[in-house]
N, C-alpha and C. Protein backbone atom coordinates (compact mmCIF):
# COMPACT_ATOMS: atom_id res chain seq x y z
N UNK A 1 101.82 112.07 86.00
CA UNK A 1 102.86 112.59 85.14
C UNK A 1 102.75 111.99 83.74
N UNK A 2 102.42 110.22 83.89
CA UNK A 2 102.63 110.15 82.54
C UNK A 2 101.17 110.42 81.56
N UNK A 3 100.46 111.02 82.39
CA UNK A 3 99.12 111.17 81.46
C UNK A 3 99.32 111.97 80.39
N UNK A 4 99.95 113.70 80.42
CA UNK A 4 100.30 113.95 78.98
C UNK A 4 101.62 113.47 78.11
N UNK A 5 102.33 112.47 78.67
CA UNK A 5 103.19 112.12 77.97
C UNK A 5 102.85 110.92 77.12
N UNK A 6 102.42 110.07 77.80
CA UNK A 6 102.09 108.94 77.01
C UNK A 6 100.68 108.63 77.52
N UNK A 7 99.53 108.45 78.56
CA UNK A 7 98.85 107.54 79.00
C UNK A 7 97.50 108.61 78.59
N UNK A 8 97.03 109.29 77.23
CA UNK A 8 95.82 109.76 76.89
C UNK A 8 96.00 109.95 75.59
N UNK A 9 95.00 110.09 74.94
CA UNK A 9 94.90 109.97 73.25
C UNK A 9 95.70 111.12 72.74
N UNK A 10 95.49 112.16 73.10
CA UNK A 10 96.28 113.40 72.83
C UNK A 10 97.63 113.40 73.60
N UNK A 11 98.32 112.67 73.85
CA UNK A 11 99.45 112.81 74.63
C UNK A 11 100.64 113.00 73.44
N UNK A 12 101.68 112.88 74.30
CA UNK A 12 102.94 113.58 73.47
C UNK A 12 103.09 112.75 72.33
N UNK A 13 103.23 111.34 72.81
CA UNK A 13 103.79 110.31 72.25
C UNK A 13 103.06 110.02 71.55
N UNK A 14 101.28 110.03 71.66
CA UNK A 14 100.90 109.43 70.76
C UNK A 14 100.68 110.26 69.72
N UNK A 15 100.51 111.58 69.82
CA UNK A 15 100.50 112.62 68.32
C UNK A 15 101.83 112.40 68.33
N UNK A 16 103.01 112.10 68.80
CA UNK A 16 103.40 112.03 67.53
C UNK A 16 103.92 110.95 66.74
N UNK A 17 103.64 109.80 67.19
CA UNK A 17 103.70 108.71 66.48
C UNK A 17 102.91 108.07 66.03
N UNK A 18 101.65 108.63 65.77
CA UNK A 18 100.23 108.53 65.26
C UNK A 18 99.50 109.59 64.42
N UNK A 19 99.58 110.82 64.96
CA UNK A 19 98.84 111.67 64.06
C UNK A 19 100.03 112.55 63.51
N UNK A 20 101.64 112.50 63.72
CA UNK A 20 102.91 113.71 63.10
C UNK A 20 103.14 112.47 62.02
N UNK A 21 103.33 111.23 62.38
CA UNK A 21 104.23 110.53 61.82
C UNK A 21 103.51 109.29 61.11
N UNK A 22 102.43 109.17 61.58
CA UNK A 22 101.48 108.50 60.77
C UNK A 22 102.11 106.83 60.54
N UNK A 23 103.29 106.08 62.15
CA UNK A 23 103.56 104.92 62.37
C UNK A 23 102.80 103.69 62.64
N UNK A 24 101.62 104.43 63.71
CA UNK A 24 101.33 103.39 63.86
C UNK A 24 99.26 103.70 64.42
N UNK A 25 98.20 103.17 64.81
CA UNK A 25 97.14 103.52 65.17
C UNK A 25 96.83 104.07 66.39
N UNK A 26 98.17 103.69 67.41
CA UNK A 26 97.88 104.06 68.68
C UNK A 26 99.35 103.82 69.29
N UNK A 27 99.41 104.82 70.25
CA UNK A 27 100.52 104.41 71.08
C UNK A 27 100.25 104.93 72.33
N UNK A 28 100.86 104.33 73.87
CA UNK A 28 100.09 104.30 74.98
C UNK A 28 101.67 104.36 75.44
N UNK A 29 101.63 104.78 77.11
CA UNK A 29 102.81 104.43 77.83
C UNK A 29 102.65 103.80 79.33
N UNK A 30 102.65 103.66 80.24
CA UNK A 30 102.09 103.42 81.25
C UNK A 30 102.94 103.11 82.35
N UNK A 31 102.74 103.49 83.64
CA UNK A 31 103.31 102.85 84.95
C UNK A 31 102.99 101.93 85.51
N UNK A 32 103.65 100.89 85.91
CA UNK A 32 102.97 99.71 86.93
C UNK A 32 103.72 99.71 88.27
N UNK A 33 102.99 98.81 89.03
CA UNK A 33 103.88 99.11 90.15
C UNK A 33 103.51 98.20 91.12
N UNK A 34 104.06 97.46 91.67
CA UNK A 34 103.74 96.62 92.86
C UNK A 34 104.34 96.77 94.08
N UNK A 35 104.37 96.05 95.05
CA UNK A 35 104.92 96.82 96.49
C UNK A 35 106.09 96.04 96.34
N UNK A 36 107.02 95.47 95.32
CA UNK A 36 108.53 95.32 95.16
C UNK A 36 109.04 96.22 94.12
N UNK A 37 108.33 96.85 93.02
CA UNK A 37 108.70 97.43 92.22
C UNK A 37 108.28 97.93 91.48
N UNK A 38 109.08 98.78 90.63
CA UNK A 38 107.99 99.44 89.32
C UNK A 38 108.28 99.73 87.59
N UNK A 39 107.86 99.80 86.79
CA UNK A 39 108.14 99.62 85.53
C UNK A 39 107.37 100.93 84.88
N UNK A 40 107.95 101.08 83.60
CA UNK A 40 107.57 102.59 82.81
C UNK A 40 107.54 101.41 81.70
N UNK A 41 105.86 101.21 80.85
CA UNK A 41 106.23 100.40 79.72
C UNK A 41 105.81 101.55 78.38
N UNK A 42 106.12 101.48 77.02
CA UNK A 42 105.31 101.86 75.97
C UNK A 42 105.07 100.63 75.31
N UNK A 43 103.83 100.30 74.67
CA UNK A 43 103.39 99.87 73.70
C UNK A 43 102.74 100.46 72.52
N UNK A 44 102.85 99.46 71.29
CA UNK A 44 102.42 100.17 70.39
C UNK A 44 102.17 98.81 69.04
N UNK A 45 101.61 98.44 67.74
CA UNK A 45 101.78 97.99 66.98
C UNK A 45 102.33 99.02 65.79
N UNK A 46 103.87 99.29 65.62
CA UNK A 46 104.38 100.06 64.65
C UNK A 46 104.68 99.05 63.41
N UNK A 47 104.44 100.12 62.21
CA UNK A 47 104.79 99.59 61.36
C UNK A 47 105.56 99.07 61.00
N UNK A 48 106.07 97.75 60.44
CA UNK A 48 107.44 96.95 60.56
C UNK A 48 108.68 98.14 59.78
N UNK A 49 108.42 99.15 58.65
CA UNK A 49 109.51 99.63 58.26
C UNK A 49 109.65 101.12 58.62
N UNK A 50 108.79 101.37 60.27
CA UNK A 50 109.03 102.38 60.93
C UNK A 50 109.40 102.70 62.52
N UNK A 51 110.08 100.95 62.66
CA UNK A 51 110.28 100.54 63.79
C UNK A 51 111.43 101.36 64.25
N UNK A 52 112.10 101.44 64.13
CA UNK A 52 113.14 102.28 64.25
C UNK A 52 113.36 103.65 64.38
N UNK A 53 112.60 104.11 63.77
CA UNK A 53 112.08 106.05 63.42
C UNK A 53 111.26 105.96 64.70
N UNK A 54 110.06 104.82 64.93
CA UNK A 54 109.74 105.21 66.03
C UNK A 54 109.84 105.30 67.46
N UNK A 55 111.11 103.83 67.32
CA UNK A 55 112.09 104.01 68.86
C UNK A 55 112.46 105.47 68.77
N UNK A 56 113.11 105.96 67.74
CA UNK A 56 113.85 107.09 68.05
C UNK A 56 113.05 108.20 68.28
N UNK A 57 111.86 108.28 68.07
CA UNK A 57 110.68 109.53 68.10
C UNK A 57 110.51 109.30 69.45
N UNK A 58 109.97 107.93 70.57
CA UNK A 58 109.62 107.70 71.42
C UNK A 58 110.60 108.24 72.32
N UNK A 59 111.92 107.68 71.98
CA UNK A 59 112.80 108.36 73.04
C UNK A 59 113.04 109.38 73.17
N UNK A 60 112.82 110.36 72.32
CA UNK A 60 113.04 112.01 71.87
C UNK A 60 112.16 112.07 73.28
N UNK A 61 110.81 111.71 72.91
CA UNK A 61 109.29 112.30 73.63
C UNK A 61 109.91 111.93 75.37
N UNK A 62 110.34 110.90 75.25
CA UNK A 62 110.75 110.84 76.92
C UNK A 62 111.87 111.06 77.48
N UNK A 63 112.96 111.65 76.63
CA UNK A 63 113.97 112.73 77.16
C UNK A 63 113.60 113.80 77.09
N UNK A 64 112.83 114.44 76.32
CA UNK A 64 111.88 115.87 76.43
C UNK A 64 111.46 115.91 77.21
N UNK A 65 110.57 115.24 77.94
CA UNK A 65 110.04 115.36 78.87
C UNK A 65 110.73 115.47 80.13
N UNK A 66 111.50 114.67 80.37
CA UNK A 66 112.07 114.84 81.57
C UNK A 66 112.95 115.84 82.00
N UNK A 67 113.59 116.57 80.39
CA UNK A 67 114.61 117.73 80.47
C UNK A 67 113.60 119.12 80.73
N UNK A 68 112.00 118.99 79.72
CA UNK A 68 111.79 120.44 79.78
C UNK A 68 110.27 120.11 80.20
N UNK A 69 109.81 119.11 80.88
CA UNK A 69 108.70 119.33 81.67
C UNK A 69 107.69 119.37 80.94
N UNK A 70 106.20 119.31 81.90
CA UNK A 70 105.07 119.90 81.31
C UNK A 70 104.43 121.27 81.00
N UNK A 71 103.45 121.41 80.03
CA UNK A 71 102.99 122.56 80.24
C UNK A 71 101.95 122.84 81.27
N UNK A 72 101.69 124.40 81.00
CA UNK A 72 100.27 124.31 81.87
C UNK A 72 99.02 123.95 81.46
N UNK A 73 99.12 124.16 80.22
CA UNK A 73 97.82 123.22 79.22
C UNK A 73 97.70 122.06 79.22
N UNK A 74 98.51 121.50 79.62
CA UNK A 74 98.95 119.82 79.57
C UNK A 74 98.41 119.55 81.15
N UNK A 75 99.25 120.33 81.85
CA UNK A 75 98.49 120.18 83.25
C UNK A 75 97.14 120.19 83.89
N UNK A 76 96.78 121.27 82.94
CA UNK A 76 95.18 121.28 83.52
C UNK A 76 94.11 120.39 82.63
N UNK A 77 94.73 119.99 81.60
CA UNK A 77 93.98 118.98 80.53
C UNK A 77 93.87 117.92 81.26
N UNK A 78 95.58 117.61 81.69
CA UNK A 78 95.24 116.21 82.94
C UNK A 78 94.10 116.15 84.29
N UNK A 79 94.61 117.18 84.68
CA UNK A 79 93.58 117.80 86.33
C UNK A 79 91.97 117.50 85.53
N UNK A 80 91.47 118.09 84.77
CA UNK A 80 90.21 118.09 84.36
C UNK A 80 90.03 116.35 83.68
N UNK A 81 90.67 115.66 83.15
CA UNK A 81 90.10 114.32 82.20
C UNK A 81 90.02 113.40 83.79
N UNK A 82 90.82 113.80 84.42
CA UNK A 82 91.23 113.00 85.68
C UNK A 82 90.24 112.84 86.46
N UNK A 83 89.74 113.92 87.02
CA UNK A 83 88.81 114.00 87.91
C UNK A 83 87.80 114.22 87.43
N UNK A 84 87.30 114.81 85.70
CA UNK A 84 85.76 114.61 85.48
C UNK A 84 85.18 112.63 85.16
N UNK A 85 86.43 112.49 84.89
CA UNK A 85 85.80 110.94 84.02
C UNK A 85 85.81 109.87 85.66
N UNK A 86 86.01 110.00 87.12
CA UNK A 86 86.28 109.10 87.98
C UNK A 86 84.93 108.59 88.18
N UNK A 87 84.11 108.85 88.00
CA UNK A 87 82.97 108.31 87.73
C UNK A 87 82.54 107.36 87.04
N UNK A 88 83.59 106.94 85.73
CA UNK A 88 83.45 105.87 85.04
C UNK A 88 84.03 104.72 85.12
N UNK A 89 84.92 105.09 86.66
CA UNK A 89 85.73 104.21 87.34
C UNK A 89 84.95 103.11 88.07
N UNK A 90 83.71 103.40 88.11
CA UNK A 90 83.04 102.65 89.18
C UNK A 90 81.68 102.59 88.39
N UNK A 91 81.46 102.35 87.27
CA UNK A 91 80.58 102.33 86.45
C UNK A 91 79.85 100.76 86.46
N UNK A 92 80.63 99.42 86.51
CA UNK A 92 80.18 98.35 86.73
C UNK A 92 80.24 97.53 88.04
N UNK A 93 79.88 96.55 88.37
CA UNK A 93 80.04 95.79 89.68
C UNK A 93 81.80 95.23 89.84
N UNK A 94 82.24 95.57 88.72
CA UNK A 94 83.71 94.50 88.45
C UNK A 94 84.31 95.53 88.71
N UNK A 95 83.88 96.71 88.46
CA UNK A 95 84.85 98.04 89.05
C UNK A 95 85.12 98.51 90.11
N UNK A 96 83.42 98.38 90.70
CA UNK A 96 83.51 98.50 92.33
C UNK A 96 84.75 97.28 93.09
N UNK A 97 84.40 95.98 92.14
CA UNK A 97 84.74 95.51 93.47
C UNK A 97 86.77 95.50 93.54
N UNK A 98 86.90 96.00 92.55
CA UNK A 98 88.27 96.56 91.49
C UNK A 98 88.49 97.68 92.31
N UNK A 99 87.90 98.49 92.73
CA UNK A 99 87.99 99.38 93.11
C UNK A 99 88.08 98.99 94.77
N UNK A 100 87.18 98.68 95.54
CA UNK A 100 87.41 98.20 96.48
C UNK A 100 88.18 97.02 96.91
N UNK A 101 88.78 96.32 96.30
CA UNK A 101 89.93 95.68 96.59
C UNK A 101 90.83 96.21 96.71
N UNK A 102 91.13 97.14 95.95
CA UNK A 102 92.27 98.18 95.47
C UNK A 102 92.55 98.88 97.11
N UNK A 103 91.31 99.18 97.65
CA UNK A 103 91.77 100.02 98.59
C UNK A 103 91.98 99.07 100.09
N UNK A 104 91.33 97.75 100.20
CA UNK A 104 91.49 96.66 100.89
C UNK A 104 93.24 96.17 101.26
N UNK A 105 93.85 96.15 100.00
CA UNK A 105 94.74 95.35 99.87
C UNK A 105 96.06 96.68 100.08
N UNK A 106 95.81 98.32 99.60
CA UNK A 106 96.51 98.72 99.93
C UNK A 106 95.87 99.56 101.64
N UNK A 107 95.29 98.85 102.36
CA UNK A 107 95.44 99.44 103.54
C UNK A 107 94.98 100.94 103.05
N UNK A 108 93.66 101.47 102.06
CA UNK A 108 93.86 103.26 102.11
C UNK A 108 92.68 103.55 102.86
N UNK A 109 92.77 104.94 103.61
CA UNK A 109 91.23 105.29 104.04
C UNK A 109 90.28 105.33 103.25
N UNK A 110 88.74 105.49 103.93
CA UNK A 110 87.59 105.70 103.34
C UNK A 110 87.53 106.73 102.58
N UNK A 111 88.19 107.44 102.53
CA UNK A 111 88.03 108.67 102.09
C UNK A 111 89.08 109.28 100.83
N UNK A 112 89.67 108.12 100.37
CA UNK A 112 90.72 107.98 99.27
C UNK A 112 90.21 108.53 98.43
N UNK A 113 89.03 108.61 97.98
CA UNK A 113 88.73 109.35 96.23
C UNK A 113 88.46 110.65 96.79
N UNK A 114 88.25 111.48 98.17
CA UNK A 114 88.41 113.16 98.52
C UNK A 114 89.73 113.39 98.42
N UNK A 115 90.88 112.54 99.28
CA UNK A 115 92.12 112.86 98.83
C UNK A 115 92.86 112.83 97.62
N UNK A 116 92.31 112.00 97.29
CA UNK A 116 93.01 111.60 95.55
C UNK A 116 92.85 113.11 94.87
N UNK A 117 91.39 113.14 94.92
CA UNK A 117 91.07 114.45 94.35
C UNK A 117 91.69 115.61 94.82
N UNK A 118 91.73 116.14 95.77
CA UNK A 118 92.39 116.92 96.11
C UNK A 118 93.75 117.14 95.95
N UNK A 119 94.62 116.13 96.10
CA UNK A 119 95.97 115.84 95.51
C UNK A 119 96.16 116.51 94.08
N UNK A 120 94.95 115.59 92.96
CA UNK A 120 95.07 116.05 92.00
C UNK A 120 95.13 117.63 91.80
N UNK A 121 94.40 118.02 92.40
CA UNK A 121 93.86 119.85 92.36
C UNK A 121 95.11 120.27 92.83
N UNK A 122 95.61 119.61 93.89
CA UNK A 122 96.83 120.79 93.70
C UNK A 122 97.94 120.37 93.72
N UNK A 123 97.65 119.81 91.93
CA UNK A 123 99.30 119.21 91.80
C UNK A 123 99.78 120.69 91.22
N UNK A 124 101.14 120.69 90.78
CA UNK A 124 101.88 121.83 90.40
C UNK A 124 102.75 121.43 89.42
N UNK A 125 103.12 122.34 88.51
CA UNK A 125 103.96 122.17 87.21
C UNK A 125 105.12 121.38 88.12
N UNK A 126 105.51 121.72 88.63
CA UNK A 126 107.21 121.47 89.80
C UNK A 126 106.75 119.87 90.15
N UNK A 127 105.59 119.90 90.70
CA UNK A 127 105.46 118.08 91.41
C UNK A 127 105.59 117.57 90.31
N UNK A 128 105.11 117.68 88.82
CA UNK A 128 104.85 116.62 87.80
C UNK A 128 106.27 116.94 87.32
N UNK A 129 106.96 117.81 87.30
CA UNK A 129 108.38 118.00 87.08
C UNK A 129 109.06 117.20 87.30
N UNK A 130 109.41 117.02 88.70
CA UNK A 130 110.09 116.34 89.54
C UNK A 130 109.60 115.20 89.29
N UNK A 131 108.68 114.63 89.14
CA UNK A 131 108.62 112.81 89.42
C UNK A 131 108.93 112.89 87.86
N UNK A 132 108.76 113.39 86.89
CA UNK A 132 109.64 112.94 84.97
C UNK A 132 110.37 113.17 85.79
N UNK A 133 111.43 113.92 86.58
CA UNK A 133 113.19 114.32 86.84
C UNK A 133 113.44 112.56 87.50
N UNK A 134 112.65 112.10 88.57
CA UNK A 134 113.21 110.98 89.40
C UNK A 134 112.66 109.85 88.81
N UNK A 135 112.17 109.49 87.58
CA UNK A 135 111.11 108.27 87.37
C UNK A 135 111.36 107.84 85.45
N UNK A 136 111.72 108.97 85.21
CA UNK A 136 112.01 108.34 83.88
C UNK A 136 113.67 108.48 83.58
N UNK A 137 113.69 107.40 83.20
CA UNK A 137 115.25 106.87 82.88
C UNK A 137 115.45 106.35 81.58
N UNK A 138 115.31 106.82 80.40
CA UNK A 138 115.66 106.90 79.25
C UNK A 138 116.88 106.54 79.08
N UNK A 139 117.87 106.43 79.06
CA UNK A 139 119.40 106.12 79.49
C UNK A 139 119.69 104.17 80.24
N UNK A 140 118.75 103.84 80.77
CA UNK A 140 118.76 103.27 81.55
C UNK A 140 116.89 102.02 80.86
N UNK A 141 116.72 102.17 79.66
CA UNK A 141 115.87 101.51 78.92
C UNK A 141 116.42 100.21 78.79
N UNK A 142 115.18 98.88 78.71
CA UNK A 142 115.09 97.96 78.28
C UNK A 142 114.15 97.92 76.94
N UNK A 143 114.54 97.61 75.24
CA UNK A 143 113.45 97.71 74.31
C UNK A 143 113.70 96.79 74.05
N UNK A 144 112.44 96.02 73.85
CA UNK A 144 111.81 94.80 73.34
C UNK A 144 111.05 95.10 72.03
N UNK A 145 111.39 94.52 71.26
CA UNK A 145 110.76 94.26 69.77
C UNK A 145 110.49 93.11 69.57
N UNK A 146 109.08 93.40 68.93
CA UNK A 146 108.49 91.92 68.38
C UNK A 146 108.84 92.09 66.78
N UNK A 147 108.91 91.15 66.09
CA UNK A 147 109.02 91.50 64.93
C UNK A 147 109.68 90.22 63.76
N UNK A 148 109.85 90.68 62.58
CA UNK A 148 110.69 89.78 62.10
C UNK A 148 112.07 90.39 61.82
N UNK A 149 113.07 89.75 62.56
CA UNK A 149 114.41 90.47 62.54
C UNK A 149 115.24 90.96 61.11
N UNK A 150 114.98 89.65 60.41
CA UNK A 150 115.66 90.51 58.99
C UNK A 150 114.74 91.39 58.53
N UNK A 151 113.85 92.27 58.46
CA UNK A 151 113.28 93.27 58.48
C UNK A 151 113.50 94.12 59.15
N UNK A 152 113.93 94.14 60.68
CA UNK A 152 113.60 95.43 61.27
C UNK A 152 115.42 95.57 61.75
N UNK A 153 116.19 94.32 61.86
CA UNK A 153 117.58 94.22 62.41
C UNK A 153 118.82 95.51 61.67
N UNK A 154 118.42 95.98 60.97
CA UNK A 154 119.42 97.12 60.65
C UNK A 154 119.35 98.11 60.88
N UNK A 155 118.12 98.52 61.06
CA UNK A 155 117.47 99.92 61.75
C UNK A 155 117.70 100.13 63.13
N UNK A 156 117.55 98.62 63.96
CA UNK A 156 117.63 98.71 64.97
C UNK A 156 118.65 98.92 65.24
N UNK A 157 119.91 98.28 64.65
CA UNK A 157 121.19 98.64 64.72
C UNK A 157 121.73 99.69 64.57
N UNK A 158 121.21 100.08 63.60
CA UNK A 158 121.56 101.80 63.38
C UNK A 158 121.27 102.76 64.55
N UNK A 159 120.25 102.53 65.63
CA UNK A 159 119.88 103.55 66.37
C UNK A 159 121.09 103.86 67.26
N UNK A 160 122.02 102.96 67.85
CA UNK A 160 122.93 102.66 68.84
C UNK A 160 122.76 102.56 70.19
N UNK A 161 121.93 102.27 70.72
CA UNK A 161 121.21 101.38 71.74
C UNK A 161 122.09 100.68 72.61
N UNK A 162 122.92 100.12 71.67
CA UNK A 162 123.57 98.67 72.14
C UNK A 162 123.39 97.79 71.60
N UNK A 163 123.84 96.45 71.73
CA UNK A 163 123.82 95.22 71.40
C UNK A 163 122.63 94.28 71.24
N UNK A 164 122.42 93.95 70.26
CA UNK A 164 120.56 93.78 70.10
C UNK A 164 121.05 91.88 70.49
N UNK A 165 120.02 91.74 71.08
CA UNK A 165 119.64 90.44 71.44
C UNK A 165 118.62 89.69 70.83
N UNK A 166 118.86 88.91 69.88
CA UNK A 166 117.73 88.09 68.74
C UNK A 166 117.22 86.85 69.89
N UNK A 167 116.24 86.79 69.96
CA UNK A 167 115.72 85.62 70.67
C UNK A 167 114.71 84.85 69.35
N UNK A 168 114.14 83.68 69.29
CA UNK A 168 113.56 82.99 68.33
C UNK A 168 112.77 82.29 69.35
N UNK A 169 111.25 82.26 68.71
CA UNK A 169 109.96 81.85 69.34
C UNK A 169 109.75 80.79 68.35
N UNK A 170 109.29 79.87 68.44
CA UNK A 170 108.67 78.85 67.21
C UNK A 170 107.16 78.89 67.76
C-alpha cells in the first residue's frame, strides 16, 4: 500500500514535496513492524523555512489517501517495480543471508517468493484500499521535528496539531 504513497521515487508524497513544491531532495514513508507492533514513519531533510508547509502537504497526501484510495496506474506501477526488481533482493551474500533469516525467524515456507508473488498479482484496488482504510491514522500522528525551534516554532504552531513539545539535546 505504501509503495505509491510514500515508499518509491515517484510516489505521492514525494512529487509532491520534492518535484510540486521543491521542499526538500527526497521524501520516503515506510512501515515497520515487529511481532509486538507496528509503526507508519515519514522521513525527510525539509527545508528549515518549509517545515511546516510540508507537515501540512504530507498530511494532505495521507488523508488522501486513505479517503480516496489508489489508482489503477499506481497499482500496476507497484505490481510491476515489485516483482520485476526481486531479483535485486538477493543480489549479494548479505542479502541472501537477509533474506534467509527473514524467512527462518518468521517460520515462512520454501516457497515464500511464489506466494509473495502471486499475492502481489492479485492484489486489487479494494485490498490496497482497505489496508490505507485500517492502517493509516493521520488523526492519531506522532511528529517529530528536528530542527532549531526559534526558526521553525511558529509555523509549527500555526498548523494546530496540538501542543508542541520542545525537548533540548546538547
Amino acid at each position: 500500500m505504501n509503495f505509491s504513497l510514500g515508499g518509491a521515487f515517484n510516489s505521492r508524497i514525494n512529487l509532491n514535496l520534492r518535484e510540486d513544491k521543491g521542499y526538500t531532495y527526497g521524501a520516503r514513508s515506510r512501515f515497520g513492524a515487529s511481532k509486538d507492533y507496528g509503526t507508519y514513519k515519514f522521513s525527510s531533510e525539509i527545508k528549515k523555512e518549509a517545515t511546516d508547509s510540508a507537515i501540512k502537504e504530507l498530511m494532505f497526501e495521507i488523508t488522501n489517501f486513505k479517503a480516496n484510495g489508489i489508482t489503477q496506474e499506481e497499482l500496476d506501477f507497484t505490481k510491476s517495480s515489485i516483482t520485476l526488481s526481486e531479483a535485486l533482493d538477493y543480489e549479494t551474500p548479505f542479502d541472501k543471508l537477509n533474506f534467509l533469516s527473514s524467512i527462518a525467524e518468521n517460520n515462512l515456507p520454501k516457497d515464500y517468493t511464489v506466494q509473495q508473488a502471486a499475492m502481489i498479482k492479485g492484489m486489487s484496488i479494494a485490498d490496497i484500499n482497505a489496508v490505507a482504510k485500517a492502517q493509516l491514522k493521520p488523526e492519531n500522528t506522532v511528529i517529530i521535528v528536528v530542527g532549531h525551534a526559534y526558526k521553525i516554532r511558529e509555523g509549527l504552531n500555526n498548523l494546530g496539531y496540538g501542543k508542541i513539545k520542545e525537548i533540548t539535546v546538547d
